[in-house]
PDB file of N, CA and C in Angstrom:
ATOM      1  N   UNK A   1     -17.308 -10.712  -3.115  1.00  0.00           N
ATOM      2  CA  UNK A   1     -17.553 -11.620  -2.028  1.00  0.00           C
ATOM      3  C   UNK A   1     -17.652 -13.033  -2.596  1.00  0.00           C
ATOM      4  N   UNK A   2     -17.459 -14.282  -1.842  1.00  0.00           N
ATOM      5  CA  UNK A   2     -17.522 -15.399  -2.285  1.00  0.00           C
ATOM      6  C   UNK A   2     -18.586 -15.895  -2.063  1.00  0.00           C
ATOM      7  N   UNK A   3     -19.072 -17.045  -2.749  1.00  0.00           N
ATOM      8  CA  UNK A   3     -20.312 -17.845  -2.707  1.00  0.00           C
ATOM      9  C   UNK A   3     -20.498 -18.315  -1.006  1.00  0.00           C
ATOM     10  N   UNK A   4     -18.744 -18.499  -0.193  1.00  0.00           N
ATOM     11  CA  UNK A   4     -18.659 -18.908   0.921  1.00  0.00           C
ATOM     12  C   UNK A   4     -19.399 -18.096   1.825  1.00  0.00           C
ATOM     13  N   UNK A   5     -19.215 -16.731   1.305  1.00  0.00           N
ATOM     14  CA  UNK A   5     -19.203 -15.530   2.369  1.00  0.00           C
ATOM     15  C   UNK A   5     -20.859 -15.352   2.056  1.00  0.00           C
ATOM     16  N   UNK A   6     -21.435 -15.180   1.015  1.00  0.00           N
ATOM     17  CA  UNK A   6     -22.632 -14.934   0.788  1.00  0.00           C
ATOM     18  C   UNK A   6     -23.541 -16.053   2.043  1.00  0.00           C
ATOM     19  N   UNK A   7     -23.410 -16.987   1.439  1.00  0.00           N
ATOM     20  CA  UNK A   7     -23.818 -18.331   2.309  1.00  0.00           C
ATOM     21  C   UNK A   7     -23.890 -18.381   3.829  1.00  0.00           C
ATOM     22  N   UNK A   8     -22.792 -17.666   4.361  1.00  0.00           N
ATOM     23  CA  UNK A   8     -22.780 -17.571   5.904  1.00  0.00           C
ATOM     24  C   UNK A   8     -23.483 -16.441   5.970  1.00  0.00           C
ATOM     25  N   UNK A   9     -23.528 -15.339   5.249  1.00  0.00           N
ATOM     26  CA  UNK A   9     -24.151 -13.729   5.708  1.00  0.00           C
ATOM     27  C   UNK A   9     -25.973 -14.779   5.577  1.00  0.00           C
ATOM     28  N   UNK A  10     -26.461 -15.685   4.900  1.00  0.00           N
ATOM     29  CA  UNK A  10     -27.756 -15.710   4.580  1.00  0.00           C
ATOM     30  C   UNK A  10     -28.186 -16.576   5.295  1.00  0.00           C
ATOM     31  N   UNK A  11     -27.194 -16.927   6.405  1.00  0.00           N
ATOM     32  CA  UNK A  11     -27.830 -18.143   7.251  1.00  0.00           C
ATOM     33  C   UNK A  11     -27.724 -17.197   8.761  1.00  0.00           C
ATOM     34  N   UNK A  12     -27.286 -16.092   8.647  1.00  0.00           N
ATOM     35  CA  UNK A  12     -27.652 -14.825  10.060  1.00  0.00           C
ATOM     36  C   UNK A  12     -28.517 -14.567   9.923  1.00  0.00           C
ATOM     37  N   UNK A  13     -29.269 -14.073  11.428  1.00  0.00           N
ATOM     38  CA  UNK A  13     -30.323 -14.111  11.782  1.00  0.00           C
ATOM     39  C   UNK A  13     -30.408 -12.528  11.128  1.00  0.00           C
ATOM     40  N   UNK A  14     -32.444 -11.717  10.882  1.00  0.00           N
ATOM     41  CA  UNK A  14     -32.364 -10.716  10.120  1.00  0.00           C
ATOM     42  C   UNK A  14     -31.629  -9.156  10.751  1.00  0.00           C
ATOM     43  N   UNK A  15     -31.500  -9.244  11.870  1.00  0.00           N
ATOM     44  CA  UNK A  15     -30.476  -7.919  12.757  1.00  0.00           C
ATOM     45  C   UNK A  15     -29.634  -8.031  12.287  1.00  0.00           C
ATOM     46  N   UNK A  16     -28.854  -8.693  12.217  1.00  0.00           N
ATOM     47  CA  UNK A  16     -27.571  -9.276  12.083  1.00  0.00           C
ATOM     48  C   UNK A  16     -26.978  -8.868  10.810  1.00  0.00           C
ATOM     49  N   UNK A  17     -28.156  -9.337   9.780  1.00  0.00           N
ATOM     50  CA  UNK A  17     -28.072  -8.680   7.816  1.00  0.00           C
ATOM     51  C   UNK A  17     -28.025  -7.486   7.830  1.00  0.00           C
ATOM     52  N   UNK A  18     -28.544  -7.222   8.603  1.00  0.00           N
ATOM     53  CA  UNK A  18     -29.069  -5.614   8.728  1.00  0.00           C
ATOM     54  C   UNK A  18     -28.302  -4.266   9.057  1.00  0.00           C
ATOM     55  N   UNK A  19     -27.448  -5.348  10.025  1.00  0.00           N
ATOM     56  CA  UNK A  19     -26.464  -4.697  10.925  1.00  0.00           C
ATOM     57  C   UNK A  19     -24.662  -4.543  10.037  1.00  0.00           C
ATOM     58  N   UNK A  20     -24.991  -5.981   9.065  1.00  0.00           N
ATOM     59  CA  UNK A  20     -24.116  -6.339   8.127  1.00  0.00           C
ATOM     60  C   UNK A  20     -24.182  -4.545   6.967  1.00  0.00           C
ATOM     61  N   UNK A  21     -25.748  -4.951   6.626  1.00  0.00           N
ATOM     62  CA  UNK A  21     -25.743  -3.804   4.934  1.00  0.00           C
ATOM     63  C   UNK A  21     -25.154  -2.469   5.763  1.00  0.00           C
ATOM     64  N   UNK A  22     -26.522  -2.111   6.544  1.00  0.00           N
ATOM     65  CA  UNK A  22     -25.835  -0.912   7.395  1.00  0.00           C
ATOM     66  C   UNK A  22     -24.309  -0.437   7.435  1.00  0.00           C
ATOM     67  N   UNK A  23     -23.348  -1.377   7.663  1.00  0.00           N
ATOM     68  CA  UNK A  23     -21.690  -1.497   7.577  1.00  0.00           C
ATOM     69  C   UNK A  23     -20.975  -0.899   6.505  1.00  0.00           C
ATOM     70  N   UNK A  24     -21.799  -2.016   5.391  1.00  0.00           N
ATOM     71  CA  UNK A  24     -21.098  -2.382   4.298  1.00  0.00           C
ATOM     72  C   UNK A  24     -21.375  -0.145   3.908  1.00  0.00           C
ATOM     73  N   UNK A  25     -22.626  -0.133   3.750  1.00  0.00           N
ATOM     74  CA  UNK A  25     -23.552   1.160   3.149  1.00  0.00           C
ATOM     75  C   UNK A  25     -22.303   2.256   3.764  1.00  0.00           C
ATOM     76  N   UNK A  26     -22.165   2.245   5.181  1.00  0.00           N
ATOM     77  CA  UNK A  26     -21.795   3.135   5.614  1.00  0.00           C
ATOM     78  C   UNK A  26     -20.266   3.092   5.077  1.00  0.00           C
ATOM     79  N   UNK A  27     -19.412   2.421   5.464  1.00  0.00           N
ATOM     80  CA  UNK A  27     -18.221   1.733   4.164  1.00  0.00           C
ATOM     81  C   UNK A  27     -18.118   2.364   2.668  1.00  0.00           C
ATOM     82  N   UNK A  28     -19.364   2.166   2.421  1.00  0.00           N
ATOM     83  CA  UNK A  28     -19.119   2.553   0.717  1.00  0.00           C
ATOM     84  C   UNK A  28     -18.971   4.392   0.870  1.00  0.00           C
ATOM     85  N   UNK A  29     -20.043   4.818   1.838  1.00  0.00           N
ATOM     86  CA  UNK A  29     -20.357   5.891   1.963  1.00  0.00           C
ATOM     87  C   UNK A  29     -18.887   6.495   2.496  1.00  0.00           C
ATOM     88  N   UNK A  30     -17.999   6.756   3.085  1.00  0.00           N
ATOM     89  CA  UNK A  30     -16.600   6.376   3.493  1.00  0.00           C
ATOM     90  C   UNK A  30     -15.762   6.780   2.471  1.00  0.00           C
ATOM     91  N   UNK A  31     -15.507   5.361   1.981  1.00  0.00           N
ATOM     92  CA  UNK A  31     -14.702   5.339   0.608  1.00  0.00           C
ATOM     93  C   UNK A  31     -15.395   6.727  -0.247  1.00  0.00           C
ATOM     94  N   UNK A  32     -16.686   6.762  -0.669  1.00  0.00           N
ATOM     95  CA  UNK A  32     -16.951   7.899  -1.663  1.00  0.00           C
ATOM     96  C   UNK A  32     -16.563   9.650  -1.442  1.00  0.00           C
ATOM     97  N   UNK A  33     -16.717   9.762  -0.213  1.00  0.00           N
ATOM     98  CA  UNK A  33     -16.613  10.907   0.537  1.00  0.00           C
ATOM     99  C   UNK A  33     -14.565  10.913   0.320  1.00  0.00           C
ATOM    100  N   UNK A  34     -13.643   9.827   0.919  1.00  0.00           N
ATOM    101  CA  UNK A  34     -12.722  10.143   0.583  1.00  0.00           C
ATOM    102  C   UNK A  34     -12.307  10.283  -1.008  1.00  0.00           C
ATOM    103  N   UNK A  35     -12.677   9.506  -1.988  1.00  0.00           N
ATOM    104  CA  UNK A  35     -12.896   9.859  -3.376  1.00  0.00           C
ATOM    105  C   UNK A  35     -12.527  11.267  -3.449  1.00  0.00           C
ATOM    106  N   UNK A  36     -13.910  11.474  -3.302  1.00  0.00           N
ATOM    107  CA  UNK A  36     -14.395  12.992  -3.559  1.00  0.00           C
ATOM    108  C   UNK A  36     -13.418  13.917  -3.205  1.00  0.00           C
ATOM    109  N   UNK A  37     -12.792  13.926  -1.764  1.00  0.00           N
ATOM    110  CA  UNK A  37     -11.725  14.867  -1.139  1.00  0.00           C
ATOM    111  C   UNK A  37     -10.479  14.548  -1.853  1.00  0.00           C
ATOM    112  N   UNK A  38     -10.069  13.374  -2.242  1.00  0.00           N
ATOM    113  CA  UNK A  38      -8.863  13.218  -3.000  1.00  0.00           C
ATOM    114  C   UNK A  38      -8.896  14.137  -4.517  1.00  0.00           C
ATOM    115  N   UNK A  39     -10.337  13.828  -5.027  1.00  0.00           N
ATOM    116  CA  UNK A  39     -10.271  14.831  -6.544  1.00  0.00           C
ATOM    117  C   UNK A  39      -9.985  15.796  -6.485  1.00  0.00           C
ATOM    118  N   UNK A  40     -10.666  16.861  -5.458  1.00  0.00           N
ATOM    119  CA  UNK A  40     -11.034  17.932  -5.486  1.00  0.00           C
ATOM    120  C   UNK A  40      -9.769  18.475  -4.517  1.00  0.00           C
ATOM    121  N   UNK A  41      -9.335  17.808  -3.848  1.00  0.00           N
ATOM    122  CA  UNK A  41      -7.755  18.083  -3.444  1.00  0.00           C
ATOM    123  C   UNK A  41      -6.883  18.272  -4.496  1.00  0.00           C
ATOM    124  N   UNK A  42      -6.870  17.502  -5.889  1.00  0.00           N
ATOM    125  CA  UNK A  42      -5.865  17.558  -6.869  1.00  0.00           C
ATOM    126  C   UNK A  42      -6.213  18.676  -7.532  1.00  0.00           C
ATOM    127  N   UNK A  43      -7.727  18.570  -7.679  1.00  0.00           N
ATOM    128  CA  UNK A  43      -7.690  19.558  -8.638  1.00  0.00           C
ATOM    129  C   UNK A  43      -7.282  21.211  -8.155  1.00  0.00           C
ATOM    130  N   UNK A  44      -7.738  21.587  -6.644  1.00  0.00           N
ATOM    131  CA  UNK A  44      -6.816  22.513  -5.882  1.00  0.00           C
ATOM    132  C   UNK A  44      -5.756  22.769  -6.385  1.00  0.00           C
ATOM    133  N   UNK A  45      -5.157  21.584  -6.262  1.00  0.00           N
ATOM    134  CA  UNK A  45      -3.651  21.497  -6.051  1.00  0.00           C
ATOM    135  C   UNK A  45      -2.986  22.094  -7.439  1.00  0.00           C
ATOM    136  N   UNK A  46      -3.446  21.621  -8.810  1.00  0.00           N
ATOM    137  CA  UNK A  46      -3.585  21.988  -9.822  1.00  0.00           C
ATOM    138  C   UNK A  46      -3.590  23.148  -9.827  1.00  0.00           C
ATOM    139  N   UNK A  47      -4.392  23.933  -9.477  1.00  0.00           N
ATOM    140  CA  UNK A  47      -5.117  25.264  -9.602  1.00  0.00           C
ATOM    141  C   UNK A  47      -4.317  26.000  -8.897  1.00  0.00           C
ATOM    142  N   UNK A  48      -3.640  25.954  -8.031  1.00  0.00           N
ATOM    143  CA  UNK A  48      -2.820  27.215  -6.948  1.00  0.00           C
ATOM    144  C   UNK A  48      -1.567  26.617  -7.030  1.00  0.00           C
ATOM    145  N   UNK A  49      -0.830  25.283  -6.958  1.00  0.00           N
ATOM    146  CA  UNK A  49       0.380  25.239  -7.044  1.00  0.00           C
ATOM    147  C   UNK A  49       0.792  25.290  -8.476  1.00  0.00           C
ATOM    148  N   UNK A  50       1.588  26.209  -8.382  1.00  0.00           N
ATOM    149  CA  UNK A  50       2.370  26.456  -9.880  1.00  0.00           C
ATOM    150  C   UNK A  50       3.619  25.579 -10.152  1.00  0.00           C
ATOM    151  N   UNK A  51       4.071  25.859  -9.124  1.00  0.00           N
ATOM    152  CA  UNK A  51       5.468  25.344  -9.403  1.00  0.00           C
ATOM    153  C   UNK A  51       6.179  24.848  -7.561  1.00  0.00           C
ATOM    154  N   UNK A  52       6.556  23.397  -8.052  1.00  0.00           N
ATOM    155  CA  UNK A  52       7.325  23.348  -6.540  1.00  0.00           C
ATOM    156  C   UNK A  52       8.895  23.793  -6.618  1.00  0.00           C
ATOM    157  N   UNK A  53       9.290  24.921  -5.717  1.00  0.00           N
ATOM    158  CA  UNK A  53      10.631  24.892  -5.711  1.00  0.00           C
ATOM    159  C   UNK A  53      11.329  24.994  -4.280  1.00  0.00           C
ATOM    160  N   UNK A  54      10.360  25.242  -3.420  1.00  0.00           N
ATOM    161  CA  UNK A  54      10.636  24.753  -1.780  1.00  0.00           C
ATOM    162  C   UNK A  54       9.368  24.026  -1.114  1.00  0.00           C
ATOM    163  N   UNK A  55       9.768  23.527  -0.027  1.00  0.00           N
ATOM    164  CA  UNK A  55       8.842  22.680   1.031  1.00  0.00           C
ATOM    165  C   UNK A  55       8.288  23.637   1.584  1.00  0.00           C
ATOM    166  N   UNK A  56       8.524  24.678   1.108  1.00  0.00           N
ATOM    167  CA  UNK A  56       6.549  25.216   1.806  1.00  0.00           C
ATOM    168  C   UNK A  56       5.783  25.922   0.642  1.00  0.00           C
ATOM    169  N   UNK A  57       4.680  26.251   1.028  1.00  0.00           N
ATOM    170  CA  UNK A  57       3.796  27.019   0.179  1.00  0.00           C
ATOM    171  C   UNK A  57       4.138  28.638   0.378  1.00  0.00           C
ATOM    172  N   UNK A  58       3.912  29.215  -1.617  1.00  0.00           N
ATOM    173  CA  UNK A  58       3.774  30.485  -1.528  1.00  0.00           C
ATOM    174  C   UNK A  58       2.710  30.672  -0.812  1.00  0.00           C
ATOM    175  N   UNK A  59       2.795  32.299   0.055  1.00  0.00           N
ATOM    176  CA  UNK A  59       1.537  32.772   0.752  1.00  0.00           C
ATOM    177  C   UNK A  59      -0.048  32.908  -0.586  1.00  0.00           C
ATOM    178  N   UNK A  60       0.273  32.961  -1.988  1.00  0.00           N
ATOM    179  CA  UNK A  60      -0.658  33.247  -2.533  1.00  0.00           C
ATOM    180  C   UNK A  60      -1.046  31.695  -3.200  1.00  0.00           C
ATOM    181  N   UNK A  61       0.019  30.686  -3.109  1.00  0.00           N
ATOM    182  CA  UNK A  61      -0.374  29.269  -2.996  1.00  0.00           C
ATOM    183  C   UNK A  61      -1.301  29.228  -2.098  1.00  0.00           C
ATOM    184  N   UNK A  62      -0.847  29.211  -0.825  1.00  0.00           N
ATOM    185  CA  UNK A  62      -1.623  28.696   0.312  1.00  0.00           C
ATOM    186  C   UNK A  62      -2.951  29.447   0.428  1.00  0.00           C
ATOM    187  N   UNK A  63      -3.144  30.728  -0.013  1.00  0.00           N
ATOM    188  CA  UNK A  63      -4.616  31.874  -0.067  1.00  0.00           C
ATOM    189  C   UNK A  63      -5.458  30.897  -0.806  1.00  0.00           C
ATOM    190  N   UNK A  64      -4.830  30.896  -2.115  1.00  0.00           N
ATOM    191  CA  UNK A  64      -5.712  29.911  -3.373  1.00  0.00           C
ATOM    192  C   UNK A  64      -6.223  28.405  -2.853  1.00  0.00           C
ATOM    193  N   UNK A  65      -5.447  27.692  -2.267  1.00  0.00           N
ATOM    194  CA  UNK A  65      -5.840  26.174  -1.796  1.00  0.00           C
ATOM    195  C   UNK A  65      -7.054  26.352  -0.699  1.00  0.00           C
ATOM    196  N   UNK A  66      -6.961  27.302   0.266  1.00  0.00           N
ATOM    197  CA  UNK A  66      -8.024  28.004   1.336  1.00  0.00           C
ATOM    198  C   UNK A  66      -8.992  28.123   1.045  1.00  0.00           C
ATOM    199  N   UNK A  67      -8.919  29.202  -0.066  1.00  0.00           N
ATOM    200  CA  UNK A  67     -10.036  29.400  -1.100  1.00  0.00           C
ATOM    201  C   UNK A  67     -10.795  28.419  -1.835  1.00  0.00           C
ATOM    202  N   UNK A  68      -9.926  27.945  -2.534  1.00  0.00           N
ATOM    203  CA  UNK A  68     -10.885  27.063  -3.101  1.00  0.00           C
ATOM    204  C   UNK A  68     -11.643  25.445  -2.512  1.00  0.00           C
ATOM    205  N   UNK A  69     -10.294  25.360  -1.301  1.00  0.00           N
ATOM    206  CA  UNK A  69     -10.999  24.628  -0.160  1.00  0.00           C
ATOM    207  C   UNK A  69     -12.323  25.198   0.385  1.00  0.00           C
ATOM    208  N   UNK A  70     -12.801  25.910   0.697  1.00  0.00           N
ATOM    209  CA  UNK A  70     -13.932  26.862   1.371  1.00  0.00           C
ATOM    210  C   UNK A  70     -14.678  26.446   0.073  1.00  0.00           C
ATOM    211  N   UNK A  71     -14.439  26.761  -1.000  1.00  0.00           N
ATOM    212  CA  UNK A  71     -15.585  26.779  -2.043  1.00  0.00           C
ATOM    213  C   UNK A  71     -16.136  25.268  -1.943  1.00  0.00           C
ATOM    214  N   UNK A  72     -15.356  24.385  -1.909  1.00  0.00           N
ATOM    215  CA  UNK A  72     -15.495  22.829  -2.254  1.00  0.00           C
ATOM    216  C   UNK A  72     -16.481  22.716  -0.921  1.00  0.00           C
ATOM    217  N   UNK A  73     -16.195  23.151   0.352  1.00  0.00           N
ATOM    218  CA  UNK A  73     -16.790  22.614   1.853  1.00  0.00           C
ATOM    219  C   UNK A  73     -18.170  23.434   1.459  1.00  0.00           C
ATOM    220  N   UNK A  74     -18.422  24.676   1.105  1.00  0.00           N
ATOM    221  CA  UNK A  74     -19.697  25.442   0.742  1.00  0.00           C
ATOM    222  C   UNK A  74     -20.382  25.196   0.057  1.00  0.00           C
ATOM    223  N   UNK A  75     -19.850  24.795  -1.509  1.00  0.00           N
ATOM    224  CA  UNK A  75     -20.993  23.967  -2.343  1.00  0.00           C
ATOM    225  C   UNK A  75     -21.288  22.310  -1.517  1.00  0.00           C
ATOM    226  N   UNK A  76     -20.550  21.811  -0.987  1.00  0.00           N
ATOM    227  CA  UNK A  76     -21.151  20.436  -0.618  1.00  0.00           C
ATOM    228  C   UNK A  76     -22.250  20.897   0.661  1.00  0.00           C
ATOM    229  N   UNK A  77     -22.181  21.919   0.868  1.00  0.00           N
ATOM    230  CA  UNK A  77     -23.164  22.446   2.610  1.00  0.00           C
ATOM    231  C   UNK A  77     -24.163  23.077   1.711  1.00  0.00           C
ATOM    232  N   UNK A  78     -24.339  23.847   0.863  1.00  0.00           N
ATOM    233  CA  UNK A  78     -25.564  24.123   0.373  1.00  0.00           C
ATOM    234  C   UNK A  78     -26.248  22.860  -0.547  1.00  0.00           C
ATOM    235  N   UNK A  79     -25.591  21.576  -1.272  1.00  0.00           N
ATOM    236  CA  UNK A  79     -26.050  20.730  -1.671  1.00  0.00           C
ATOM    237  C   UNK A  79     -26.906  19.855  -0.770  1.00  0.00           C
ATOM    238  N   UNK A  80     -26.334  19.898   0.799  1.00  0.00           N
ATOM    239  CA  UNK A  80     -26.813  18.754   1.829  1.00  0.00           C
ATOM    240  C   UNK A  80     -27.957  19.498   2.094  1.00  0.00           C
ATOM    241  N   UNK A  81     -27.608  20.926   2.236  1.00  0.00           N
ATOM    242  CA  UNK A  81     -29.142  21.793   2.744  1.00  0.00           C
ATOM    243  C   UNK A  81     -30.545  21.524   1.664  1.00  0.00           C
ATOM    244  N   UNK A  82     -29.917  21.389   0.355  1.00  0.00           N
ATOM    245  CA  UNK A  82     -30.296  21.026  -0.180  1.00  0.00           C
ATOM    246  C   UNK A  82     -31.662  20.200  -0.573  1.00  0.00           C
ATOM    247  N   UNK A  83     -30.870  19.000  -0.764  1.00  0.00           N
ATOM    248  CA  UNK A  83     -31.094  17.812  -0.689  1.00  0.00           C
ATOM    249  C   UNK A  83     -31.777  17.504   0.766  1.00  0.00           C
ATOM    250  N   UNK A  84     -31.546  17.816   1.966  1.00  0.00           N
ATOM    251  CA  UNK A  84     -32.346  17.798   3.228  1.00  0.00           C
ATOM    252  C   UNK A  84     -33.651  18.302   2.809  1.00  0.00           C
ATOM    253  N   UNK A  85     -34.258  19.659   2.676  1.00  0.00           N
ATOM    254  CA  UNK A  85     -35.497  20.352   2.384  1.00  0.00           C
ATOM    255  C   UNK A  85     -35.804  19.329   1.179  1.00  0.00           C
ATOM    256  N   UNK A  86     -35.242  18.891   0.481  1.00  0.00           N
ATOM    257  CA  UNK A  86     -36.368  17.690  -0.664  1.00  0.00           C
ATOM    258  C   UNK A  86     -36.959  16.811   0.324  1.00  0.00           C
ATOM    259  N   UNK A  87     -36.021  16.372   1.149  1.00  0.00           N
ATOM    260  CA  UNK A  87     -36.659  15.457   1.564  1.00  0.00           C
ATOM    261  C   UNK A  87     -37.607  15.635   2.623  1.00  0.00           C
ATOM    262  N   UNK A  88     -37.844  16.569   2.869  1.00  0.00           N
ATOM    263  CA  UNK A  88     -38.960  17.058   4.106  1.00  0.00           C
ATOM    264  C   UNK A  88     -40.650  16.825   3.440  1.00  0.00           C
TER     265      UNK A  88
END
C-alpha cells in the first residue's frame, strides 16, 4: 500500500477502518483457502494421474482424485471441529 493510501484509510472515521481490516482479513483469508486447494489439488493430481493419454480420466484415476479429495475435505472438517472445541 502507499503512504497515499495509508493516509486516506487513517483519516476514516473508526467503522469505516474496521469495515476496511474486516475486508482486507477476509481477502487474505480467501486467497489462503484458494492456496491451499490449488496444493493439494496438485498434489492429487500427482498421486492418481499417471499418465495423460486422452481427455478424460481413467475410472481408477478419477476413484483416486475422489478419494483423496474426501481425505483433504475430512482432515480440514475434523481440524475446524477441532480448533472450534479449543476455543469454547
Amino acid at each position: 500500500m502507499s503512504s497515499a493510501d495509508l493516509r486516506a484509510i487513517s483519516q476514516l472515521d473508526e467503522a469505516s477502518r474496521k469495515d476496511i481490516a474486516q475486508w482486507v482479513e477476509n481477502e487474505m483469508a480467501q486467497a489462503k483457502l484458494r492456496s491451499t486447494i490449488h496444493n493439494f489439488t496438485e498434489i492429487c493430481f500427482r498421486k492418481c494421474v499417471t499418465s495423460i493419454g486422452t481427455q478424460t480420466l481413467a475410472k481408477t484415476e478419477e476413484l483416486c482424485l475422489q478419494n483423496c479429495l474426501n481425505r483433504f475435505l475430512d482432515t480440514n472438517s475434523a481440524i475446524v471441529k477441532l480448533i472450534q472445541e479449543q476455543n469454547k
